[in-house]
C-alpha atoms as a PDB file:
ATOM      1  CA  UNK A   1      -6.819   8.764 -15.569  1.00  0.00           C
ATOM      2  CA  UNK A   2      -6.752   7.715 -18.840  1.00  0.00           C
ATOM      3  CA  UNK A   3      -2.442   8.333 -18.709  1.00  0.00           C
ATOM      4  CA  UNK A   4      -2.688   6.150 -15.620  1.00  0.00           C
ATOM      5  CA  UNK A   5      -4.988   3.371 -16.848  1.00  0.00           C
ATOM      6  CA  UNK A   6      -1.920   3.149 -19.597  1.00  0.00           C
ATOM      7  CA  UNK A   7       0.769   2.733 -17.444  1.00  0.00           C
ATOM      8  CA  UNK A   8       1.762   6.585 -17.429  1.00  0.00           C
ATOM      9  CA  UNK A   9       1.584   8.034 -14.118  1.00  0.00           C
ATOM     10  CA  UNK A  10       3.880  11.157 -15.182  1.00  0.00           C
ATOM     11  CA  UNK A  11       0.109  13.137 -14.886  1.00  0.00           C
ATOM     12  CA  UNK A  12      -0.284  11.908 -11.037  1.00  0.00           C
ATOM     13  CA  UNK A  13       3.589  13.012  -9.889  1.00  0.00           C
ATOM     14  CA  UNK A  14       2.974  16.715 -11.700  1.00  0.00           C
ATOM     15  CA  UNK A  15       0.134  16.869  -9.492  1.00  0.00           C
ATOM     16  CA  UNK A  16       1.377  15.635  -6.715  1.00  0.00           C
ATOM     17  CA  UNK A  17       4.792  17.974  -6.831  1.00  0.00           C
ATOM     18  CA  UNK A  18       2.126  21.391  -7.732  1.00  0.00           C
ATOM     19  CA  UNK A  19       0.582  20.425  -4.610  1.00  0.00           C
ATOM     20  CA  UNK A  20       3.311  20.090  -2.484  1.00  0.00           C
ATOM     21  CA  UNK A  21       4.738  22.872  -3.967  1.00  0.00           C
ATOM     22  CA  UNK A  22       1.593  24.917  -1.962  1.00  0.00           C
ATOM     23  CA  UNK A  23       1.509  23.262   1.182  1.00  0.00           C
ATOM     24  CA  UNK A  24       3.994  23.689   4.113  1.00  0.00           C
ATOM     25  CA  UNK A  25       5.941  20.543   4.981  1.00  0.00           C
ATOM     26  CA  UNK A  26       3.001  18.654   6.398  1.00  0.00           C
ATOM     27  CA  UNK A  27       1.574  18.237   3.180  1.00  0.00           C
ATOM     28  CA  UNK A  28       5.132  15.677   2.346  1.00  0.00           C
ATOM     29  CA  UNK A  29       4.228  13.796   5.513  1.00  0.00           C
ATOM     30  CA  UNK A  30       1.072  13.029   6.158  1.00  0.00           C
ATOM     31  CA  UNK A  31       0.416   9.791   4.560  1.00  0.00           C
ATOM     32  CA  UNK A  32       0.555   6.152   5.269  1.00  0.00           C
ATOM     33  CA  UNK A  33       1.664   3.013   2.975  1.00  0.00           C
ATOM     34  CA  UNK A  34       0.065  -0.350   2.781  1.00  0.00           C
ATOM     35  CA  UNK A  35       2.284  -2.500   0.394  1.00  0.00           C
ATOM     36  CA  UNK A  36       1.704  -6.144  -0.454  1.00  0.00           C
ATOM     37  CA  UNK A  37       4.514  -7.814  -1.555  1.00  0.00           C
ATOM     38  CA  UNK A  38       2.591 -10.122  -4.504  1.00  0.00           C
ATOM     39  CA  UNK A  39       4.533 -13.408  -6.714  1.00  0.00           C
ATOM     40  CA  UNK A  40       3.689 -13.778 -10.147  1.00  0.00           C
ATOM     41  CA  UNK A  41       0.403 -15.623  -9.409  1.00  0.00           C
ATOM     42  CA  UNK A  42      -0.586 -12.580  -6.996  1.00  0.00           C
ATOM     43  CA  UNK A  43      -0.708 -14.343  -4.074  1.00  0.00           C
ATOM     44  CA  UNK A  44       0.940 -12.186  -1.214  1.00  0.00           C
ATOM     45  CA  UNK A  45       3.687 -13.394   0.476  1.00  0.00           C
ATOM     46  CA  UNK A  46       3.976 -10.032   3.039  1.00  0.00           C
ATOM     47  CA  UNK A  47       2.988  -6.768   4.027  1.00  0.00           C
ATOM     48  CA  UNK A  48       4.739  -3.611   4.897  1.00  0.00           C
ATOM     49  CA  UNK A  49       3.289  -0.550   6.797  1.00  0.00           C
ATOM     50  CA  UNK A  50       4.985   2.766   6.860  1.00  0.00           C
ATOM     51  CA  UNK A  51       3.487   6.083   8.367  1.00  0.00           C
ATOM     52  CA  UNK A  52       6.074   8.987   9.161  1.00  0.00           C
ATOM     53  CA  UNK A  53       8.958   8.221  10.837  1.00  0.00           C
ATOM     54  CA  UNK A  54       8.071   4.292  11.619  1.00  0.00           C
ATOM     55  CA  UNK A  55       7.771   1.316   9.431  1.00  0.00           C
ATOM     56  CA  UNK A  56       7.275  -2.528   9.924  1.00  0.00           C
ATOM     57  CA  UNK A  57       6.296  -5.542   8.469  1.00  0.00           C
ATOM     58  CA  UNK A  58       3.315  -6.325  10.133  1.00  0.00           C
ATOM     59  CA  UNK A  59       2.633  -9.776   8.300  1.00  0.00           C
ATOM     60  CA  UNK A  60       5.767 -11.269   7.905  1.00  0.00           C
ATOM     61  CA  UNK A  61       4.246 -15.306   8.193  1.00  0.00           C
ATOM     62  CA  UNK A  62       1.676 -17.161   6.834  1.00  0.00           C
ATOM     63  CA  UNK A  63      -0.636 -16.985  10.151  1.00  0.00           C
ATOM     64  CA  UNK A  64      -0.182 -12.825   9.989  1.00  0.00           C
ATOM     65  CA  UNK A  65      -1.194 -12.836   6.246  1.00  0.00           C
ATOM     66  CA  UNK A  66      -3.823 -15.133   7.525  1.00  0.00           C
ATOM     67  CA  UNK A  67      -5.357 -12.829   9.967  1.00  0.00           C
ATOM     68  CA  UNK A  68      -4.603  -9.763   7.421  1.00  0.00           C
ATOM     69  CA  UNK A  69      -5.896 -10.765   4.410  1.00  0.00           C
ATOM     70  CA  UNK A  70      -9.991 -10.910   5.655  1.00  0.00           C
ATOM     71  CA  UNK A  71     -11.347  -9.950   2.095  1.00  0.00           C
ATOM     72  CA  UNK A  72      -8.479 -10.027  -0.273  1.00  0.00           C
ATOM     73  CA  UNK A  73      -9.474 -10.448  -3.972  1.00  0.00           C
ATOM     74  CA  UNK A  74      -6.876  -9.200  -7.018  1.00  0.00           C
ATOM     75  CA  UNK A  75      -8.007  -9.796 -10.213  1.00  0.00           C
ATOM     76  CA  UNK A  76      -4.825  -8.576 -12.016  1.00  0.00           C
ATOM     77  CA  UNK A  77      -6.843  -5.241 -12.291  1.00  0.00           C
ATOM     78  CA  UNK A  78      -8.921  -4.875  -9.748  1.00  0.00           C
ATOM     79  CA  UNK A  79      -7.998  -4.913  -5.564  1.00  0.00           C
ATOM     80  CA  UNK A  80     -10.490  -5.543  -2.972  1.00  0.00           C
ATOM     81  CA  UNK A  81      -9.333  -5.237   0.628  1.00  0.00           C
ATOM     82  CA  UNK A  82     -10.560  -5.330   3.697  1.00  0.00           C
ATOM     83  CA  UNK A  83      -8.961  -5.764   7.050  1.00  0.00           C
ATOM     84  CA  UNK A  84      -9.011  -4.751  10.288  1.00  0.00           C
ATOM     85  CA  UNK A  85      -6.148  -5.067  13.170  1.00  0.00           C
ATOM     86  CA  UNK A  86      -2.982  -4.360  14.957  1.00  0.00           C
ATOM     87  CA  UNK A  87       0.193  -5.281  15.102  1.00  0.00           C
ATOM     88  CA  UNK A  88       3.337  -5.368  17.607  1.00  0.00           C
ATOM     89  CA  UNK A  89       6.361  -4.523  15.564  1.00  0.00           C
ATOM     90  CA  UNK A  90       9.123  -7.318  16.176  1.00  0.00           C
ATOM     91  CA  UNK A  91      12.005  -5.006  14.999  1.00  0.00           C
ATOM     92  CA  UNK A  92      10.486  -2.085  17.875  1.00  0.00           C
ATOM     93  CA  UNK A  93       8.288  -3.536  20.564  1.00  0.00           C
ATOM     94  CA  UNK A  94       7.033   0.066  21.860  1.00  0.00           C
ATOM     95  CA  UNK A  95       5.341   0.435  18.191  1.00  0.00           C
ATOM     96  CA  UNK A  96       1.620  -1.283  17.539  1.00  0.00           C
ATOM     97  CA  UNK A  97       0.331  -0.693  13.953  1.00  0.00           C
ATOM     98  CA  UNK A  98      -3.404  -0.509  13.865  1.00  0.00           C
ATOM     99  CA  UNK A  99      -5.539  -0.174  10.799  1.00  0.00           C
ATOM    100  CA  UNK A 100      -8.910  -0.799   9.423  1.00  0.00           C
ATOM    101  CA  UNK A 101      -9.007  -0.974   5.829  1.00  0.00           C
ATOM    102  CA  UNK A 102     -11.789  -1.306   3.216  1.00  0.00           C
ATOM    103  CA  UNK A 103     -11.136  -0.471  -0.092  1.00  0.00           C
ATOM    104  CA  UNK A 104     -12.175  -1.520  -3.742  1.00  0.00           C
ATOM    105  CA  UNK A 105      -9.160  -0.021  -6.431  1.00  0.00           C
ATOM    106  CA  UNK A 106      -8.510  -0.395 -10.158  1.00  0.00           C
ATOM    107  CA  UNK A 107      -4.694  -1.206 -10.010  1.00  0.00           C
ATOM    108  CA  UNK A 108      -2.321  -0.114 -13.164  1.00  0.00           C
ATOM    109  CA  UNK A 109       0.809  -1.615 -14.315  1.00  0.00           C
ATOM    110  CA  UNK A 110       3.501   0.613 -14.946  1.00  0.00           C
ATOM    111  CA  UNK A 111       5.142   0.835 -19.331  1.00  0.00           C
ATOM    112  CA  UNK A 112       8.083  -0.893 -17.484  1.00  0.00           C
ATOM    113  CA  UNK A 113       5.948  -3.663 -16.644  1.00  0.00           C
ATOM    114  CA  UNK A 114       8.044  -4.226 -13.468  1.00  0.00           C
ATOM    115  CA  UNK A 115       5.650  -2.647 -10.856  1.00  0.00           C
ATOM    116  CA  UNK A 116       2.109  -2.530 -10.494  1.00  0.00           C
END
């Protein structure tokens, strides 16, 4: 953590790769993604959910970010979210994304100081 809290997250893919390295493939895909697309002032302007195989943005205008963003407080190091929904993906009308988030997360900035 303390590599992390620096920026240095070389610690977290080492242990990420040894575990992989032990698990059959379903280990590499089991996981889902919540990204916020943020501006400079942290306000988001979109989300993106992926899970295996599908992905969508499932608040692509301000009325979705709206009705995603419930409890939605960033701090520049701290992220509180909560939210709870679904969503018909435009680009695939047979997918729905569902989700019910609730989460409180120290958030690091990368040395690049590109991505957070």
């Amino acid at each position: 953590m303390a590599g992390i809290a620096k920026g240095d997250v070389t610690s977290m893919d080492r242990k990420w790769e040894k575990l992989a390295a032990k698990h059959d493939n379903s280990y590499n895909v089991s996981n889902a993604v919540i990204q916020l697309a943020v501006d400079k002032d942290n306000k988001v302007w979109q989300v993106d959910m992926a899970v295996p195989g599908h992905s969508c943005t499932i608040a692509p205008f301000e009325k979705d970010l709206k009705s995603f963003l419930q409890d939605y407080r960033f701090d520049g190091q701290n992220l509180k979210l909560k939210s709870k929904g679904s969503y018909v993906c435009n680009m695939n009308p047979d997918q729905t994304f569902t989700w019910d988030i609730d989460l409180t997360i120290p958030v690091y900035e990368k040395k690049n100081g590109k991505d957070r």
